[in-house]
PDB file of N, CA and C in Angstrom:
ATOM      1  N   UNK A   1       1.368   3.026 -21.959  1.00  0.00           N
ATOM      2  CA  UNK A   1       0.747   1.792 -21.485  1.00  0.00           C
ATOM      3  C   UNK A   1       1.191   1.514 -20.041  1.00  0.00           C
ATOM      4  N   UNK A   2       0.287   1.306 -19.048  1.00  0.00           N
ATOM      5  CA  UNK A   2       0.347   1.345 -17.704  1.00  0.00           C
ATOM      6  C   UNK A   2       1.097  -0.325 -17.820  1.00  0.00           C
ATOM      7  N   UNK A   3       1.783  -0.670 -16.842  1.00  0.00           N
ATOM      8  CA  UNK A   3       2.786  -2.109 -16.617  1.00  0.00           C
ATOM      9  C   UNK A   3       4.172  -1.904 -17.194  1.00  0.00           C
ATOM     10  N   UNK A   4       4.388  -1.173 -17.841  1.00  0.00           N
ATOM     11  CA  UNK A   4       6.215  -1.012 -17.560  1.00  0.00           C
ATOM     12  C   UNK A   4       7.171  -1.367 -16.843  1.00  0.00           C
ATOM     13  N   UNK A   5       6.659  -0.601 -15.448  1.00  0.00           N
ATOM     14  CA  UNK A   5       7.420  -0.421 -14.309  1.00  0.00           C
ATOM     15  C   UNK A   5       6.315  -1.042 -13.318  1.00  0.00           C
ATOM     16  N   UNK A   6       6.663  -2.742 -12.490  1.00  0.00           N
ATOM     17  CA  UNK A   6       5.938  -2.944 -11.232  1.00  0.00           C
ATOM     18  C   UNK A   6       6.671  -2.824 -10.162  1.00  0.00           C
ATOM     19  N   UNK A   7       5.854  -2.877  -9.146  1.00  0.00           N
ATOM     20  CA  UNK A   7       6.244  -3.365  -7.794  1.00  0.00           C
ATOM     21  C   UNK A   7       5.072  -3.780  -7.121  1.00  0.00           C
ATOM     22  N   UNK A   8       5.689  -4.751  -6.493  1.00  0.00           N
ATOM     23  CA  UNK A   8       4.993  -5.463  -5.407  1.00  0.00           C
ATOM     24  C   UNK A   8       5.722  -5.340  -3.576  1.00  0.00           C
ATOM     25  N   UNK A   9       4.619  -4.624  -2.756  1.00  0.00           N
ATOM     26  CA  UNK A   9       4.619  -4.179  -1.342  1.00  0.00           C
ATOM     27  C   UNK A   9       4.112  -5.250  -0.600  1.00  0.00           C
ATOM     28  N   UNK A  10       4.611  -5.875   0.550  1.00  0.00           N
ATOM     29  CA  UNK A  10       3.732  -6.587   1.400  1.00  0.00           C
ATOM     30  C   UNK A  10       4.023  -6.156   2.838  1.00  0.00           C
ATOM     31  N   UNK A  11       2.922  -6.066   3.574  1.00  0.00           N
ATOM     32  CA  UNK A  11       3.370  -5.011   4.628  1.00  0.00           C
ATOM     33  C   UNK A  11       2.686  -6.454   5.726  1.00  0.00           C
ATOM     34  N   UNK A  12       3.315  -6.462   6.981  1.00  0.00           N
ATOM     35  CA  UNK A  12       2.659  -7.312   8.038  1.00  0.00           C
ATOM     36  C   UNK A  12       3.326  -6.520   9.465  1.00  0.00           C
ATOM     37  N   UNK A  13       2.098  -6.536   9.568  1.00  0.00           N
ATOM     38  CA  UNK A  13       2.641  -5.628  10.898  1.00  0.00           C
ATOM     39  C   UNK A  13       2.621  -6.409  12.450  1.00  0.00           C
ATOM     40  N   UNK A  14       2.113  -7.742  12.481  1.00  0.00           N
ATOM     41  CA  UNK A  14       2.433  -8.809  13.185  1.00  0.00           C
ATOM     42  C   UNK A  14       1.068  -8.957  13.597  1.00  0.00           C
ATOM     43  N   UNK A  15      -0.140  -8.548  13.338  1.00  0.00           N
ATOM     44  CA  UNK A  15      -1.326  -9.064  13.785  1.00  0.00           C
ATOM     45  C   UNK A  15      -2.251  -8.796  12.169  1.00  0.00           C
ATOM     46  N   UNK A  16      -3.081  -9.912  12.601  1.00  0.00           N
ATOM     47  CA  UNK A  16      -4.304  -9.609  11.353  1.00  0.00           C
ATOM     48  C   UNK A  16      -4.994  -8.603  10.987  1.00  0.00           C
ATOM     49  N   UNK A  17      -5.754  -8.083  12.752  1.00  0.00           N
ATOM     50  CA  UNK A  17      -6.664  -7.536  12.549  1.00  0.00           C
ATOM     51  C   UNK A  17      -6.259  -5.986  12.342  1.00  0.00           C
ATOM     52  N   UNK A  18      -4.806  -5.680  12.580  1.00  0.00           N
ATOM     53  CA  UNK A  18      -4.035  -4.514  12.302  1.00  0.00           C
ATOM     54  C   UNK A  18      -3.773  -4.326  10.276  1.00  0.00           C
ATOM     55  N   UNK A  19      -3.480  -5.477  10.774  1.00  0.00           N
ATOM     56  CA  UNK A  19      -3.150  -5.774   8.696  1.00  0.00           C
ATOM     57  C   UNK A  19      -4.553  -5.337   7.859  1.00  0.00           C
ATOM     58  N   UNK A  20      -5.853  -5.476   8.760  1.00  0.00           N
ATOM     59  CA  UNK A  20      -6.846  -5.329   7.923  1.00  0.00           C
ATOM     60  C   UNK A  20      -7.152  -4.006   8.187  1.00  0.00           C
ATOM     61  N   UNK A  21      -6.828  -2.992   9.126  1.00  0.00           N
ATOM     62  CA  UNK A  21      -6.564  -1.832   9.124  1.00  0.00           C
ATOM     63  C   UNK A  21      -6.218  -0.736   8.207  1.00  0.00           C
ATOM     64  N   UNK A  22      -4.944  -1.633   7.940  1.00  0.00           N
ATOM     65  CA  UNK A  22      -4.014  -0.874   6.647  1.00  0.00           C
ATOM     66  C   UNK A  22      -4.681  -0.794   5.421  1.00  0.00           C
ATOM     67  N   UNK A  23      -5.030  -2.567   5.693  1.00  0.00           N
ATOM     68  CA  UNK A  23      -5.779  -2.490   4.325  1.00  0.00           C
ATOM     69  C   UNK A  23      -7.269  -1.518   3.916  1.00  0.00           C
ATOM     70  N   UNK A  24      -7.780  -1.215   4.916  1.00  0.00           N
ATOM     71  CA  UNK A  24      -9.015  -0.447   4.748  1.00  0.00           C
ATOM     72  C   UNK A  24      -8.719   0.874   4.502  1.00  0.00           C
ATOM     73  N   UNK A  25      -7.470   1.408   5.116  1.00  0.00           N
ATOM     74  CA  UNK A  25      -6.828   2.704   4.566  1.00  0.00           C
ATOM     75  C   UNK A  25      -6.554   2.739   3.280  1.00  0.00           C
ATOM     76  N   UNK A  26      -5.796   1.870   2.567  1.00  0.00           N
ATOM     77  CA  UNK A  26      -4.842   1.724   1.439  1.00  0.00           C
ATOM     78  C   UNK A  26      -6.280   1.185   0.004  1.00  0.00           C
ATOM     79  N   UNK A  27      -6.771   1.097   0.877  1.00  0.00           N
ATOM     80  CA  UNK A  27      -7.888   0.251  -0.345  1.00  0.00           C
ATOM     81  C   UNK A  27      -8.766   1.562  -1.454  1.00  0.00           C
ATOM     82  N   UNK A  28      -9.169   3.074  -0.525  1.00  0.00           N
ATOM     83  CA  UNK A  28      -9.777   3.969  -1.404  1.00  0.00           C
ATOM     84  C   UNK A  28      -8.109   4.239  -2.319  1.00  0.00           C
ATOM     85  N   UNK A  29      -7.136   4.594  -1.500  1.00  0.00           N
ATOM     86  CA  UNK A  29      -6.063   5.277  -2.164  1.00  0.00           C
ATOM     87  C   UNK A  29      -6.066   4.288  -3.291  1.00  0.00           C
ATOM     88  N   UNK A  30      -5.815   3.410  -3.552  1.00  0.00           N
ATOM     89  CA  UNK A  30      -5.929   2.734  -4.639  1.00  0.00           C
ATOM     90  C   UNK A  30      -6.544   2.310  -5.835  1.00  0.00           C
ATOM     91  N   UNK A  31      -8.139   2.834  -5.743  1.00  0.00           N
ATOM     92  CA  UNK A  31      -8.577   3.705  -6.357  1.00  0.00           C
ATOM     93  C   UNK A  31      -9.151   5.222  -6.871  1.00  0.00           C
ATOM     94  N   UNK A  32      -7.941   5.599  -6.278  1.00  0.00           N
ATOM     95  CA  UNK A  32      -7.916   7.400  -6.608  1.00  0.00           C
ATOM     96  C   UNK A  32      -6.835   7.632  -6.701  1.00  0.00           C
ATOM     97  N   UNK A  33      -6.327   6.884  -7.183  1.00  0.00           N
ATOM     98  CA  UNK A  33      -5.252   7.629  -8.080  1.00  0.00           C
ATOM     99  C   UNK A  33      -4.914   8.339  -8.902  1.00  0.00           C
ATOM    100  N   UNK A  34      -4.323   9.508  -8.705  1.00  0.00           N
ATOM    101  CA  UNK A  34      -3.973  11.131  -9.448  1.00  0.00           C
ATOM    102  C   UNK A  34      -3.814  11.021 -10.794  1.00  0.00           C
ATOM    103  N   UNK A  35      -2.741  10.040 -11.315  1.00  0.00           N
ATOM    104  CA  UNK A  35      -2.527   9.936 -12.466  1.00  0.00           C
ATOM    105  C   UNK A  35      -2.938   8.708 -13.528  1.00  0.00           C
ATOM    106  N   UNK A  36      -2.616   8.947 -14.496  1.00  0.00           N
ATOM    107  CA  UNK A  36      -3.030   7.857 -15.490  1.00  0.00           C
ATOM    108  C   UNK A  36      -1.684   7.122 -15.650  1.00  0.00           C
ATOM    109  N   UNK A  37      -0.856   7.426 -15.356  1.00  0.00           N
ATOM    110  CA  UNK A  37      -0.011   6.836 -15.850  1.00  0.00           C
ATOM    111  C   UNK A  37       0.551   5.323 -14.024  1.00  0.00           C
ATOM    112  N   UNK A  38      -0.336   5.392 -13.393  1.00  0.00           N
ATOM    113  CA  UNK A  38       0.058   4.285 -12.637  1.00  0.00           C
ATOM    114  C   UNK A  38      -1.316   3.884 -11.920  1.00  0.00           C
ATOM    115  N   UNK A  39      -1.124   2.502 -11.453  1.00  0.00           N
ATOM    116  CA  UNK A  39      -2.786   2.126 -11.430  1.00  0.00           C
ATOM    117  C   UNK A  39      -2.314   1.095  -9.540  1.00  0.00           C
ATOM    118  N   UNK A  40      -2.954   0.898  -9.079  1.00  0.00           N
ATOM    119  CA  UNK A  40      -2.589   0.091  -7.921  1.00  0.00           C
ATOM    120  C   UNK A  40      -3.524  -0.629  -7.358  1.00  0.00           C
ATOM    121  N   UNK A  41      -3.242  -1.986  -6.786  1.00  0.00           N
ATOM    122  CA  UNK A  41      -3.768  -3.272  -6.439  1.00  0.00           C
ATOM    123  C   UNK A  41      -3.559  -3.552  -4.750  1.00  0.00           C
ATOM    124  N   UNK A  42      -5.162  -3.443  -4.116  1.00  0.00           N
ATOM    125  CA  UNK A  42      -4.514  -4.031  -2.880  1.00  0.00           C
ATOM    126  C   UNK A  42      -5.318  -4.682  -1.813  1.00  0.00           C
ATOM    127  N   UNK A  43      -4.568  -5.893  -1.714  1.00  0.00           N
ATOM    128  CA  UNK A  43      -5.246  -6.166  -0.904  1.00  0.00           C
ATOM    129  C   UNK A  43      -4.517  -7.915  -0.170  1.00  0.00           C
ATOM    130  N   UNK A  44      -5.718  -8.488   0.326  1.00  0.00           N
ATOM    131  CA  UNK A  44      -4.662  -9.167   1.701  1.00  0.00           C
ATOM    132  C   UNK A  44      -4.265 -10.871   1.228  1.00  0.00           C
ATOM    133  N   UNK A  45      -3.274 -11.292   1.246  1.00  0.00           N
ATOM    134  CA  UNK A  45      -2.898 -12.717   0.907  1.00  0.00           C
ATOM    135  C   UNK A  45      -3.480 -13.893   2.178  1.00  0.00           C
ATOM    136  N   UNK A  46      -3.552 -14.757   2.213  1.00  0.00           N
ATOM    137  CA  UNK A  46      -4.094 -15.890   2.560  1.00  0.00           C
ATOM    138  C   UNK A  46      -3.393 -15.822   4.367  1.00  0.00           C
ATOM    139  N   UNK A  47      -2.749 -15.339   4.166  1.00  0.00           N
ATOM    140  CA  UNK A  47      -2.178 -15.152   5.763  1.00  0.00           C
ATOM    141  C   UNK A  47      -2.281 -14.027   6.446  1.00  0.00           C
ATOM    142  N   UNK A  48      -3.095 -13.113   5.710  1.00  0.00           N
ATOM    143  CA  UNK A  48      -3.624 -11.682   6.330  1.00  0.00           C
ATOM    144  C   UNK A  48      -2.411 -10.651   5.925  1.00  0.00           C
ATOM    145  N   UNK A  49      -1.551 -10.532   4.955  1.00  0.00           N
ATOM    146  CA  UNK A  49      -0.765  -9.793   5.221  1.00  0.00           C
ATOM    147  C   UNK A  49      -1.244  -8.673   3.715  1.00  0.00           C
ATOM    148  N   UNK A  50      -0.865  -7.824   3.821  1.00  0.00           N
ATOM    149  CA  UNK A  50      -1.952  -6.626   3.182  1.00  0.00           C
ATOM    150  C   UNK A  50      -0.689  -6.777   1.774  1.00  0.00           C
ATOM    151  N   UNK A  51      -0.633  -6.909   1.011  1.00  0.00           N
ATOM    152  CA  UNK A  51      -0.001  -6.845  -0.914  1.00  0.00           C
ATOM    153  C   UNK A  51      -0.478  -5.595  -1.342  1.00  0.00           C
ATOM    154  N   UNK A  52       0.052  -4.936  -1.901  1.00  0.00           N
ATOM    155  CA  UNK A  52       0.071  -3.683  -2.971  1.00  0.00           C
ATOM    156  C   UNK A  52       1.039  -3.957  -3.883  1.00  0.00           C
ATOM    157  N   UNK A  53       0.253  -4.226  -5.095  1.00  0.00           N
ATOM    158  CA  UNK A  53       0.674  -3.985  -6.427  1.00  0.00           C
ATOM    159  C   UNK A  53       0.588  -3.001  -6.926  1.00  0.00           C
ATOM    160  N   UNK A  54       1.524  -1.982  -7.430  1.00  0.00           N
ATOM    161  CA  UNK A  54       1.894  -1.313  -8.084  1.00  0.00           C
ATOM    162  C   UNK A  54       2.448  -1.088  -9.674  1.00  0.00           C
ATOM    163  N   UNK A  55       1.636  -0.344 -10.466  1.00  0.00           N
ATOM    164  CA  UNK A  55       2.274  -0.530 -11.830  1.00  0.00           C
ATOM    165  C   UNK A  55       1.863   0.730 -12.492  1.00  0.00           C
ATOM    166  N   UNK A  56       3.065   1.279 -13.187  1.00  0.00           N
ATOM    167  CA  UNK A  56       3.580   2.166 -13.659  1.00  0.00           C
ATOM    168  C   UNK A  56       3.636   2.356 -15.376  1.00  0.00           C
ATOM    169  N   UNK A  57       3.502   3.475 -15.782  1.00  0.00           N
ATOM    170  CA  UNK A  57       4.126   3.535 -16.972  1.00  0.00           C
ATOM    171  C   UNK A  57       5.455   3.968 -17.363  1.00  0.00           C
ATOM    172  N   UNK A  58       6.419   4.346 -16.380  1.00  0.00           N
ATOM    173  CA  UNK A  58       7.747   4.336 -16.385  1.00  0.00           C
ATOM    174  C   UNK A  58       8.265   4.420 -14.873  1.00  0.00           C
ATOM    175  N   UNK A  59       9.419   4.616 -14.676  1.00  0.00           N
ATOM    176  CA  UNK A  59       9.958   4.503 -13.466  1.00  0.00           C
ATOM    177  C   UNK A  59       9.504   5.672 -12.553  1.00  0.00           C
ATOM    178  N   UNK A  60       9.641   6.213 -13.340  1.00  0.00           N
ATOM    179  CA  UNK A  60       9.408   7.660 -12.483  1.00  0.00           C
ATOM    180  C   UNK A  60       7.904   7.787 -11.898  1.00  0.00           C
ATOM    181  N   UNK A  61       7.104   7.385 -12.576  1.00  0.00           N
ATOM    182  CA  UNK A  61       5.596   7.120 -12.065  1.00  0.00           C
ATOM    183  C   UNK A  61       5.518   6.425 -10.693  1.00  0.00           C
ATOM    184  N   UNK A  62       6.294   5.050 -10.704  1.00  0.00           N
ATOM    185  CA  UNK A  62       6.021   4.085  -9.968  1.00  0.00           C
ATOM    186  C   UNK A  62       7.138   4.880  -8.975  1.00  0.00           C
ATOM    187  N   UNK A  63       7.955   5.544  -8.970  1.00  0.00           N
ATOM    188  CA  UNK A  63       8.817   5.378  -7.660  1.00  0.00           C
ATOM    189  C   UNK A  63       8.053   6.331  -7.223  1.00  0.00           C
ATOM    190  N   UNK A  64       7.289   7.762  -7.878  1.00  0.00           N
ATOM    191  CA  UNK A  64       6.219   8.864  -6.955  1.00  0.00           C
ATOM    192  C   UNK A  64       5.224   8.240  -6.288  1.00  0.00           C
ATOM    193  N   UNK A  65       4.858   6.990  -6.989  1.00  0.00           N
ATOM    194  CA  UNK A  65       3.912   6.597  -5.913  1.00  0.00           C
ATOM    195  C   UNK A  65       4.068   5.276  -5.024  1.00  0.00           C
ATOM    196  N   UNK A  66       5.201   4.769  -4.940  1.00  0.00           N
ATOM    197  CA  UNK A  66       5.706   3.726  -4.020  1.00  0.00           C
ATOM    198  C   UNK A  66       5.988   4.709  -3.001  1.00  0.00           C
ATOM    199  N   UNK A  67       6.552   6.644  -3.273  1.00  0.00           N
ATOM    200  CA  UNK A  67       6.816   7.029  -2.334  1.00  0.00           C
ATOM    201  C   UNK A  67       5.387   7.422  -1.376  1.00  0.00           C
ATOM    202  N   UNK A  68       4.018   7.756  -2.333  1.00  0.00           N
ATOM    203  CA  UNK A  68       3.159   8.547  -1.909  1.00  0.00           C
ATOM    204  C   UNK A  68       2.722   7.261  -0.917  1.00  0.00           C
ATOM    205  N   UNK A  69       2.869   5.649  -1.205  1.00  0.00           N
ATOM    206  CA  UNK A  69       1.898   5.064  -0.328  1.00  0.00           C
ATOM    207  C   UNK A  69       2.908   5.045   1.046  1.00  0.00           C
ATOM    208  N   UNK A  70       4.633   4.484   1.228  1.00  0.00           N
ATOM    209  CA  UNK A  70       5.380   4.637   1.547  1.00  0.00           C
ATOM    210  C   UNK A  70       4.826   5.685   3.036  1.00  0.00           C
ATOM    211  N   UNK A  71       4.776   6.837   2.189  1.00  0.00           N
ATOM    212  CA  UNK A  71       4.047   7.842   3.308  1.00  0.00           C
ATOM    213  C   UNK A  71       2.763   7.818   4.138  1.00  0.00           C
ATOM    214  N   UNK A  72       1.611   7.155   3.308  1.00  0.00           N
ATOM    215  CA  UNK A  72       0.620   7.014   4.242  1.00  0.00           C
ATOM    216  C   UNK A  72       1.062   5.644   5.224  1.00  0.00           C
ATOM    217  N   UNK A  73       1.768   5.122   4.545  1.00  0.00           N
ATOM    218  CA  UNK A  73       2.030   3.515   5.473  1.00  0.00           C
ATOM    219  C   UNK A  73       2.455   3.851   6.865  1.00  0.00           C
ATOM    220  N   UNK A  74       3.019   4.846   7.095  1.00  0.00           N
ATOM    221  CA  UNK A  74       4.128   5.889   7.676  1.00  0.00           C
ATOM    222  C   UNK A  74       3.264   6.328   8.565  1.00  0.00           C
ATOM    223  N   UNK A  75       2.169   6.989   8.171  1.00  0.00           N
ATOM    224  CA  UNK A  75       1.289   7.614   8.683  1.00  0.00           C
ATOM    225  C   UNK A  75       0.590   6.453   9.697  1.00  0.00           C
ATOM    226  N   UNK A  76      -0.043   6.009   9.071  1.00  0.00           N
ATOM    227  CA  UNK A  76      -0.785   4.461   9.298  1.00  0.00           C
ATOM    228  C   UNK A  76      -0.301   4.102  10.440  1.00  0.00           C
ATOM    229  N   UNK A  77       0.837   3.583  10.304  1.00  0.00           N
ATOM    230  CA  UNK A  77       1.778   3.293  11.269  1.00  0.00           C
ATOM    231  C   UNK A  77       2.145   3.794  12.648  1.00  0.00           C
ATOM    232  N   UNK A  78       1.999   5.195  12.295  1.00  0.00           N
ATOM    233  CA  UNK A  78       2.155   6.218  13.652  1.00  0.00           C
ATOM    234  C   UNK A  78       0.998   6.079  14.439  1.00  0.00           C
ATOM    235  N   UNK A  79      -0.294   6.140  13.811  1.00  0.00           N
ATOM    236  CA  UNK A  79      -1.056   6.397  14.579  1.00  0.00           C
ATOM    237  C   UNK A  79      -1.805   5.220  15.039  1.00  0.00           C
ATOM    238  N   UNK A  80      -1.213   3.932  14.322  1.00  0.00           N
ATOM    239  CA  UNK A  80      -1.851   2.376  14.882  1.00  0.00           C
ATOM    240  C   UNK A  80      -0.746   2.248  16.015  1.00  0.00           C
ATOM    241  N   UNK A  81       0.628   2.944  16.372  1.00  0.00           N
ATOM    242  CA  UNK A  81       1.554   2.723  17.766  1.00  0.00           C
ATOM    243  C   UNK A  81       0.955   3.031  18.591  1.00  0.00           C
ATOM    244  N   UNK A  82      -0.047   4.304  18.690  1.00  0.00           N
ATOM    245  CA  UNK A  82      -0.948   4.763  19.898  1.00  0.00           C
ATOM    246  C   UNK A  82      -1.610   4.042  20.286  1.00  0.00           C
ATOM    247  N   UNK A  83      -2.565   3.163  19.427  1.00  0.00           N
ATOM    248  CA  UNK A  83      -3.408   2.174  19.660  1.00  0.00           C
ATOM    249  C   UNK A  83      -3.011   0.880  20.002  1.00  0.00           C
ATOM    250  N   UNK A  84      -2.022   0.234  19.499  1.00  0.00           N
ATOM    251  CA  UNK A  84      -1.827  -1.093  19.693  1.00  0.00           C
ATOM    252  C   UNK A  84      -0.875  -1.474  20.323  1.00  0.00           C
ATOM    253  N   UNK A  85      -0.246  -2.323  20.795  1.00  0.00           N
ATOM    254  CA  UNK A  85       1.395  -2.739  21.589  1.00  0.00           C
ATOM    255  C   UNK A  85       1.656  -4.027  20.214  1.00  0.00           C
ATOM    256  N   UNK A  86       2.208  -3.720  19.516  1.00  0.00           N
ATOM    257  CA  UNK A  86       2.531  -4.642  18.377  1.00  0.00           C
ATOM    258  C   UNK A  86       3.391  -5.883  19.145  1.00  0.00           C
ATOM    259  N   UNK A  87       3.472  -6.896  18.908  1.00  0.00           N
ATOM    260  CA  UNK A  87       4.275  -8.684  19.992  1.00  0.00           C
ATOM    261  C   UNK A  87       6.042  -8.273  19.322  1.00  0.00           C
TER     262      UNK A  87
END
């Protein structure tokens, strides 16, 4: 049964329209997810800042893929420094 193991991500990278960035990245990954055993939620809170919920059917599920988003965030990240001068 998927919900065992949650987590909750909130990422703000100091502008909106960057936050809605992420979120347009993070939004297919979240539904294509590899396994059955973890399911993920995402999207932006009332102040623009991008939430990923995460939930697992054991630990081990949820920490492979806190790491897999972890990494695109990473990614994300690198290549929104080229583009933007973050305040």
């Amino acid at each position: 049964m998927i919900g065992e193991a949650y987590s909750v991500i909130k990422v703000d990278l100091g502008r909106v329209e960057v936050n809605r960035i992420v979120y347009e990245v993070l939004k297919p990954e979240a539904r294509s997810l590899p396994s059955r055993r973890v399911e993920g939620i995402v999207g932006l809170d009332e102040n623009g800042v991008v939430v990923l919920e995460i939930r697992a059917s054991d630990t081990i599920a949820l920490r492979a893929a806190v790491n897999s988003y972890m990494r695109l965030l990473k990614a994300v990240k690198s290549a929104l420094d080229v583009v933007y001068i973050y305040p």
